[in-house]
Protein backbone atom coordinates (compact mmCIF):
# COMPACT_ATOMS: atom_id res chain seq x y z
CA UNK A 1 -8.80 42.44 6.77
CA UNK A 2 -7.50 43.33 10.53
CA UNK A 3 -4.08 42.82 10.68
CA UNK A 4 -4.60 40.32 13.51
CA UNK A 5 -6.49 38.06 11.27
CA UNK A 6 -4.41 38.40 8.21
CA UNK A 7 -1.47 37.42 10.69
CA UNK A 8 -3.34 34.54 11.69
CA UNK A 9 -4.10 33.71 7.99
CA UNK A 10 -0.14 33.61 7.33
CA UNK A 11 0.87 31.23 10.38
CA UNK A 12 2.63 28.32 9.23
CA UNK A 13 0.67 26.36 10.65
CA UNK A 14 -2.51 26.86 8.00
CA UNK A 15 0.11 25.75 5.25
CA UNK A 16 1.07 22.24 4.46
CA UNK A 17 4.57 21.07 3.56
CA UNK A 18 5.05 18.49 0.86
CA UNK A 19 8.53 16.87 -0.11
CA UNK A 20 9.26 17.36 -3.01
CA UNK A 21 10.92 13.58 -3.53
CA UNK A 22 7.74 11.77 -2.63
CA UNK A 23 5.84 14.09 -4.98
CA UNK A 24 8.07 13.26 -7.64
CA UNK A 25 7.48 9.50 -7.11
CA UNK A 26 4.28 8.91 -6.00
CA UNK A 27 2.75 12.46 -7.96
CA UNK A 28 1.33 15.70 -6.06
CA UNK A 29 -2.15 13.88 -5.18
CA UNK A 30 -0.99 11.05 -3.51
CA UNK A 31 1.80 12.78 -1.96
CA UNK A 32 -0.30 15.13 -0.24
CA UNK A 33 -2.84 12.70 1.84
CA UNK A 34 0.44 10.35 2.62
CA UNK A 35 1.33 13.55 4.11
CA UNK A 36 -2.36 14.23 5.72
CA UNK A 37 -2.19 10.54 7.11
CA UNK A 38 1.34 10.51 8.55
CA UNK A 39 0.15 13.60 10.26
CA UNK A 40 -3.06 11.96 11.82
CA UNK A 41 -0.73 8.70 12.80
CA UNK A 42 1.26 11.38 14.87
CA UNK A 43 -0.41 11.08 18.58
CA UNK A 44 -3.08 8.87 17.71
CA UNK A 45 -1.35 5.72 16.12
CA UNK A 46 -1.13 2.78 18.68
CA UNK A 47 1.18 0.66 20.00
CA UNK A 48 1.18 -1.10 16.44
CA UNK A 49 1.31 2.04 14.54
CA UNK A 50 -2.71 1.72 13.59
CA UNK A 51 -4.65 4.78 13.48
CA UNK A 52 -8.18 5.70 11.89
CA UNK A 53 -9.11 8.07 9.44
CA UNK A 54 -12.64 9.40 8.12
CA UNK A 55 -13.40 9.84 4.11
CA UNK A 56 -15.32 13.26 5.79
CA UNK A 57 -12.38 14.10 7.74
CA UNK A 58 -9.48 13.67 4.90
CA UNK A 59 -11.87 15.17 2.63
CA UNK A 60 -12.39 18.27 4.90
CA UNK A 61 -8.41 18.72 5.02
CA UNK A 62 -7.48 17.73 1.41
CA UNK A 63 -10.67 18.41 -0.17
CA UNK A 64 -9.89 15.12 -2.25
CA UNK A 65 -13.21 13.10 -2.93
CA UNK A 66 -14.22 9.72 -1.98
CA UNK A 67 -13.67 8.24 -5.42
CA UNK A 68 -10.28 9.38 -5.71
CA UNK A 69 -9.72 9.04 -1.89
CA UNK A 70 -10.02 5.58 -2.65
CA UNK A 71 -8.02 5.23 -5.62
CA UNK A 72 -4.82 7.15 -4.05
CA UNK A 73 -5.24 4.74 -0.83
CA UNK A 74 -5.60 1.68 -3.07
CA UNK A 75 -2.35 2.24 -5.29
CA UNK A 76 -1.01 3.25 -1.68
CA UNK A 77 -1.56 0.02 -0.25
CA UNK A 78 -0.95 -2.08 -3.71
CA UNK A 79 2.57 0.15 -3.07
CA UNK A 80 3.12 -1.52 0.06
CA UNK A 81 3.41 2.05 1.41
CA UNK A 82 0.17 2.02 3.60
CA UNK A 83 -1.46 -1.00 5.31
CA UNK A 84 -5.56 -0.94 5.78
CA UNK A 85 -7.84 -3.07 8.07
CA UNK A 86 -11.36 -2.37 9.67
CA UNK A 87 -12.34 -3.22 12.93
CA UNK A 88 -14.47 -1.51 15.74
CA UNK A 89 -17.93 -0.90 15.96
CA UNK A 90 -19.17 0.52 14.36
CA UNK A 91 -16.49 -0.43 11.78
CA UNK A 92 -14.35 2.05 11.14
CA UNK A 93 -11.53 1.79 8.67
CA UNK A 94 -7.84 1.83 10.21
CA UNK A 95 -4.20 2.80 8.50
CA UNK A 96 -0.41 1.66 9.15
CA UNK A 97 1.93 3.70 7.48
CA UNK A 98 4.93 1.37 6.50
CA UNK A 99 7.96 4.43 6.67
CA UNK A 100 10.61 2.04 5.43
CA UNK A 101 8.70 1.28 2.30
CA UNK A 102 8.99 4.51 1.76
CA UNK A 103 12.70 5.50 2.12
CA UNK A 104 13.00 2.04 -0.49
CA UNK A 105 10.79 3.54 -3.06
CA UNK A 106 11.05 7.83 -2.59
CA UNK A 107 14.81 7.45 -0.96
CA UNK A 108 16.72 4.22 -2.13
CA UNK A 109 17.50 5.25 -5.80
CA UNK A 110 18.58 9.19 -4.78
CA UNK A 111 20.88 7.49 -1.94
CA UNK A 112 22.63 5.04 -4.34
CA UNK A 113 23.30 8.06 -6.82
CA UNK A 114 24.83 10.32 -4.40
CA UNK A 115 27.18 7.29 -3.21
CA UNK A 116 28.37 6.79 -7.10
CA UNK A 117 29.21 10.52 -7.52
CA UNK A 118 30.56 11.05 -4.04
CA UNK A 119 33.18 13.44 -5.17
CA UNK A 120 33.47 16.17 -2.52
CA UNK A 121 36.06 16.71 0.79
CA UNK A 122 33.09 15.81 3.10
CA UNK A 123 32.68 11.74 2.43
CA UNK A 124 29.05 10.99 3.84
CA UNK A 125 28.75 9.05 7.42
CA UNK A 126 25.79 7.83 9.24
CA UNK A 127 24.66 10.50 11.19
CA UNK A 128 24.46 8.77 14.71
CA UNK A 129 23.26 11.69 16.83
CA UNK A 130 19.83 11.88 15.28
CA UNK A 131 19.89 8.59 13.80
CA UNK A 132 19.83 7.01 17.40
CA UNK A 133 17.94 9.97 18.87
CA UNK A 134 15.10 9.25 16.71
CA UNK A 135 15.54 5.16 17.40
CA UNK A 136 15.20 6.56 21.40
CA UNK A 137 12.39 8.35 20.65
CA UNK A 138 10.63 5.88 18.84
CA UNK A 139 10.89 3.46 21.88
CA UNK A 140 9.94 5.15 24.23
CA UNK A 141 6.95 6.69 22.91
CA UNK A 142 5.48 3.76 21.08
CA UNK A 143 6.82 4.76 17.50
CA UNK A 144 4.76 8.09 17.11
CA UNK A 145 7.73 10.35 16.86
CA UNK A 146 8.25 9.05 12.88
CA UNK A 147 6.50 10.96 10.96
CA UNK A 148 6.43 13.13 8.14
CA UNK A 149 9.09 15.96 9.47
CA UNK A 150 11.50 12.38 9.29
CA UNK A 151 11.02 11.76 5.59
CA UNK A 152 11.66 15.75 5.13
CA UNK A 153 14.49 15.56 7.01
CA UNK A 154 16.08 12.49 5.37
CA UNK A 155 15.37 14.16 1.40
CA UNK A 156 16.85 17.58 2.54
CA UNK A 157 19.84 16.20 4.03
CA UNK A 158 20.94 13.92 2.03
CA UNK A 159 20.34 15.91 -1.65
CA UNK A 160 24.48 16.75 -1.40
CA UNK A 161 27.48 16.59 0.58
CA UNK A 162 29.23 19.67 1.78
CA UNK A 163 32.72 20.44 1.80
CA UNK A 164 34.13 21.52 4.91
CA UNK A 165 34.03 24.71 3.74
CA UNK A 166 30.62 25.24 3.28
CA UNK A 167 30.66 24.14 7.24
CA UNK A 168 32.17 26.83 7.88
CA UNK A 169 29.72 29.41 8.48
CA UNK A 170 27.33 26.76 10.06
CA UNK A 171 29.89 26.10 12.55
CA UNK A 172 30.52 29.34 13.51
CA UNK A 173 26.79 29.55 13.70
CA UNK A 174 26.32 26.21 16.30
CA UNK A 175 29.44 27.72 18.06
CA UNK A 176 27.39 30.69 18.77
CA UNK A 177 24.79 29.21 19.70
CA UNK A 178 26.87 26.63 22.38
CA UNK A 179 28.57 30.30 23.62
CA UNK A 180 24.92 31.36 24.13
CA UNK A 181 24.07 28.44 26.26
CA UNK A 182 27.23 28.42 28.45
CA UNK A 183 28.53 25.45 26.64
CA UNK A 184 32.28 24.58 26.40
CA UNK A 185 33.15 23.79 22.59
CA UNK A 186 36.32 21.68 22.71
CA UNK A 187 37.80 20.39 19.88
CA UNK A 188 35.90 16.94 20.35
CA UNK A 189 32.63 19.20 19.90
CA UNK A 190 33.84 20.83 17.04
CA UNK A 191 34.36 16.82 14.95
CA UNK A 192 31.45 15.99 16.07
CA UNK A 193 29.21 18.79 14.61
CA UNK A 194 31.27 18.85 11.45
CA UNK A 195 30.18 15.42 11.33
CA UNK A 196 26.87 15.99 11.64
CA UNK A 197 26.74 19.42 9.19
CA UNK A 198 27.83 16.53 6.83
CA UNK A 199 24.30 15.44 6.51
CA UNK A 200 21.93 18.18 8.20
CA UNK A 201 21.03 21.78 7.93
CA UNK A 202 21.89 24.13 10.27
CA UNK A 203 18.50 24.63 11.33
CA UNK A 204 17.49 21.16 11.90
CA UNK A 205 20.60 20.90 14.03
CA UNK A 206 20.03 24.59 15.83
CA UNK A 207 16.41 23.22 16.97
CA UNK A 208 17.26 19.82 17.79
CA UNK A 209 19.85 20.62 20.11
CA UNK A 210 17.86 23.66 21.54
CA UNK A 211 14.86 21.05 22.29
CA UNK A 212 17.26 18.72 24.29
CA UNK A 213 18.30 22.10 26.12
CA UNK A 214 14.58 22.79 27.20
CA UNK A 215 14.05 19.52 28.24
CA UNK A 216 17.00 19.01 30.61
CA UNK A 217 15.85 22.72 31.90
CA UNK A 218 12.40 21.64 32.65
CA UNK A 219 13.73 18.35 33.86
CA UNK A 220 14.06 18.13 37.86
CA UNK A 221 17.18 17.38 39.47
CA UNK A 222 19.73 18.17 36.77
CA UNK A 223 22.22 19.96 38.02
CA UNK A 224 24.39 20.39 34.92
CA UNK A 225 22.96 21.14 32.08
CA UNK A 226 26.25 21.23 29.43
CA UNK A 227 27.45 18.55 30.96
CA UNK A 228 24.45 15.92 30.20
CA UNK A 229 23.91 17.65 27.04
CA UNK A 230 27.45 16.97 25.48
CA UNK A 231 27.59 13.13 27.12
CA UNK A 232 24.33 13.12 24.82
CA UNK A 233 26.33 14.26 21.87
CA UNK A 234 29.09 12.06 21.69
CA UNK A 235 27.01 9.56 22.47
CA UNK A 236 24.58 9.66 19.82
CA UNK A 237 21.55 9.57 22.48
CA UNK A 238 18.80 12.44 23.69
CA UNK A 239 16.71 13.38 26.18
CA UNK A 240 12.99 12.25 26.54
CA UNK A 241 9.99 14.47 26.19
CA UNK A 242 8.14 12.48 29.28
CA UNK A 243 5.64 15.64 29.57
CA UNK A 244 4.89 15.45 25.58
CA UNK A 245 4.44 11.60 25.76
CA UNK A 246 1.70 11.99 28.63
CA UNK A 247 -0.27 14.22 26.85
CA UNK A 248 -0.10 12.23 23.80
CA UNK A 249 -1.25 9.37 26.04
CA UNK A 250 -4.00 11.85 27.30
CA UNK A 251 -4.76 12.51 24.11
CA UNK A 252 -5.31 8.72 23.09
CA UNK A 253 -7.03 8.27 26.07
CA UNK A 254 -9.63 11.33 25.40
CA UNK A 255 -9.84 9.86 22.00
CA UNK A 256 -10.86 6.40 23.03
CA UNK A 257 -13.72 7.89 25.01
CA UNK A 258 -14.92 9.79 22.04
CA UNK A 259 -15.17 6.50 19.78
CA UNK A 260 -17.04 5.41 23.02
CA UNK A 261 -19.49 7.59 23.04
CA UNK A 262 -19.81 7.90 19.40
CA UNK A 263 -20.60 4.14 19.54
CA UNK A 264 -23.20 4.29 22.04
CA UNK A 265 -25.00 7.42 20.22
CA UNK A 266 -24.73 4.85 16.86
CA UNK A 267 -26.20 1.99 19.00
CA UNK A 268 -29.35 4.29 20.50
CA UNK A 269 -29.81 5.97 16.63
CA UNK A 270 -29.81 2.09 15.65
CA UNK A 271 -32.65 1.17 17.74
CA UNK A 272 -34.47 4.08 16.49
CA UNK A 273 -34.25 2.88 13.12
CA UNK A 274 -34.88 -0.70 13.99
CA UNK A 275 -38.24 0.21 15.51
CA UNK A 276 -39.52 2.15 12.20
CA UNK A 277 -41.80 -0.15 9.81
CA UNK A 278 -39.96 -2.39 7.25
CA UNK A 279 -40.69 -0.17 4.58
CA UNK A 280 -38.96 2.91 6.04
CA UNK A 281 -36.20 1.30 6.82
CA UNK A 282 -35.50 0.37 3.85
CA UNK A 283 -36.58 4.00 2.08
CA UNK A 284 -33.75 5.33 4.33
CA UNK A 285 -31.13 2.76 3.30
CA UNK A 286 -31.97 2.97 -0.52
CA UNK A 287 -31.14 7.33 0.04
CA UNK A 288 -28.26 6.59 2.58
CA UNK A 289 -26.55 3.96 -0.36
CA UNK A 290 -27.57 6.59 -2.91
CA UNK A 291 -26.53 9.62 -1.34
CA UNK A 292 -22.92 8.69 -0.51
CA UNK A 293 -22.56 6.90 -3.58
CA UNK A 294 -21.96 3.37 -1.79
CA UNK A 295 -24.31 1.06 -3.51
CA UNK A 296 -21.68 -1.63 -3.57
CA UNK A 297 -22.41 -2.23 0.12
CA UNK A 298 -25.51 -4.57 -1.03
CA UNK A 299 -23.41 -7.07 -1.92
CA UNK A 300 -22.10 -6.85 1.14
CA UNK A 301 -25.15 -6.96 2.46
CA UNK A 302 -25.81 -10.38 0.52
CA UNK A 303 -23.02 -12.19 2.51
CA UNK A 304 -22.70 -10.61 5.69
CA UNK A 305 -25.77 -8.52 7.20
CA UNK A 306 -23.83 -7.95 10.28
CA UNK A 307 -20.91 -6.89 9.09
CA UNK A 308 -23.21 -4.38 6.47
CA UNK A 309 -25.06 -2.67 8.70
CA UNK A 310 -21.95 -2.15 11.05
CA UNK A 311 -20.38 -0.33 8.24
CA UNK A 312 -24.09 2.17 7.45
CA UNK A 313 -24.74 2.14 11.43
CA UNK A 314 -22.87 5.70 11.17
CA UNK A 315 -24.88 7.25 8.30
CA UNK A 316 -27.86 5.85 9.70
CA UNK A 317 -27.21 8.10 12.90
CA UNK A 318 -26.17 11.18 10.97
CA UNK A 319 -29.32 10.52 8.99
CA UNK A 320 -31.73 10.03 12.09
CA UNK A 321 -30.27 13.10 13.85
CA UNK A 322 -30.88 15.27 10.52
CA UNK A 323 -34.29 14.15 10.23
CA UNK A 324 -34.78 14.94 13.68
């Protein structure tokens, strides 16, 4: 294998991370598409937090089938963990992910634990930096910025307390890193970070303040950098990503055509079909129902014909365009 390609092969970004809290509640399966959904909410969730998924599409990343696809979603939603509606048309089949189920259920018990044996120098406080950086981030770009890193975050940092001691090190490690970025490091720095190493890693701390860093670089008119960045830090606030939340917007907006134009191709496939003789029509149902193992649409079909053939007007393209 050329070392190029074997590099690519080891990226981090061909791997998936799962926590290993919410596998231990909700098991390995169902752990790993709450992960693959969170991650498809991130950009193209609405202003409402709805976003659609494919079975094809989760089953390409997961490689989980439609049966059990359907079970994990349904103990999911019976978990109050994910929300599911359809609408569209065609009709397509849309998801809310409800993220403070989830801290009750994966979180709430592990939380309550660590306050009963709370026995170290370093007594646990709400970490207001990123706790009110996220809550900034989440209104200004229309609640996509919770997502699965969050939950990660939350598990990781909360497993144990450190003792100012183990700060230490990471201290002198963030104090580097201020020196780096011609950053003053009073004495009201140093609280605040101990504060913080209270309940986050190093690293997540190391790349969250180097992100507000890039921003205020790349923002125009800011004429000192340390200056906004510290008033940030006592503060408990950040910086805005405006150029990440327009292409995000770009993104929707590219994605909104595509369900466009996949709707008209659906309605001109459609027509095809509807011209064909009765009997064909309904050859190509019968192998469309039997093929993708959804015969429980005809009951559907029984009560609402509409609402049926909105739901087989996409296998009756795919099928159409295969047949040529």
């Amino acid at each position: 294998m050329q070392e190029k390609t074997f590099k690519q092969l080891l990226m981090s970004s061909n791997y998936y991370t799962l926590n290993k809290h919410v596998v231990k509640t909700l098991g390995i399966e169902p752990a790993f598409l709450l992960t693959i959904l969170i991650e498809a909410s991130d950009g193209l969730a609405d202003e409402e937090g709805w976003f659609y998924q494919t079975i094809e599409k989760i089953g390409e990343l997961t490689g989980i089938g439609r049966h059990k696809q359907d079970k994990i979603i349904k103990d999911l939603i019976e978990s109050k963990i994910l929300e599911q509606k359809n609408k569209g048309v065609p009709c397509k089949r849309y998801f809310k992910i409800n993220y403070e189920m989830i801290e009750n259920l994966v979180f709430q018990k592990q939380q309550t634990s660590l306050s009963q044996n709370d026995k170290l120098d370093c007594k646990k406080e709400t970490n207001l930096f990123v706790k009110n950086s996220q809550t900034s981030l989440s209104q200004n770009d229309n609640n996509k910025e919770h997502n699965i890193n969050n939950i990660n975050k939350e598990s990781n940092h909360k497993e144990h307390n450190k003792s100012y001691d183990d700060c230490s090190d990471d201290l002198k490690a963030i104090k580097k890193w201020f020196k780096e970025n011609q950053i003053d490091f009073s004495k009201k720095h140093e609280n605040k970070i101990i504060e913080l190493l209270k309940n986050n890693s190093l690293g997540y701390l190391l790349k969250l303040f180097q992100e507000q860093i890039d921003i205020l670089k790349n923002k125009p008119g800011v004429k000192n950098i340390a200056a906004i960045f510290s008033n940030h830090l006592f503060k408990g606030t950040a910086e805005i990503n405006l150029k990440e939340i327009e292409n995000r917007e770009i993104e929707q907006e590219n994605l909104k055509k595509e369900e466009k134009k996949e709707s008209e191709r659906n309605e001109k496939f459609l027509k095809i079909f509807w011209e064909l003789p009765l009997e064909e029509q309904e050859k190509i149902e019968n192998e469309i129902l039997k093929n993708n193992n959804i015969n429980h649409f005809l009951e559907l079909k029984k009560n609402s014909t509409v609402m049926y053939y909105r739901l087989i007007t996409p296998f009756i393209s795919k099928y159409i365009q295969e047949k040529n």
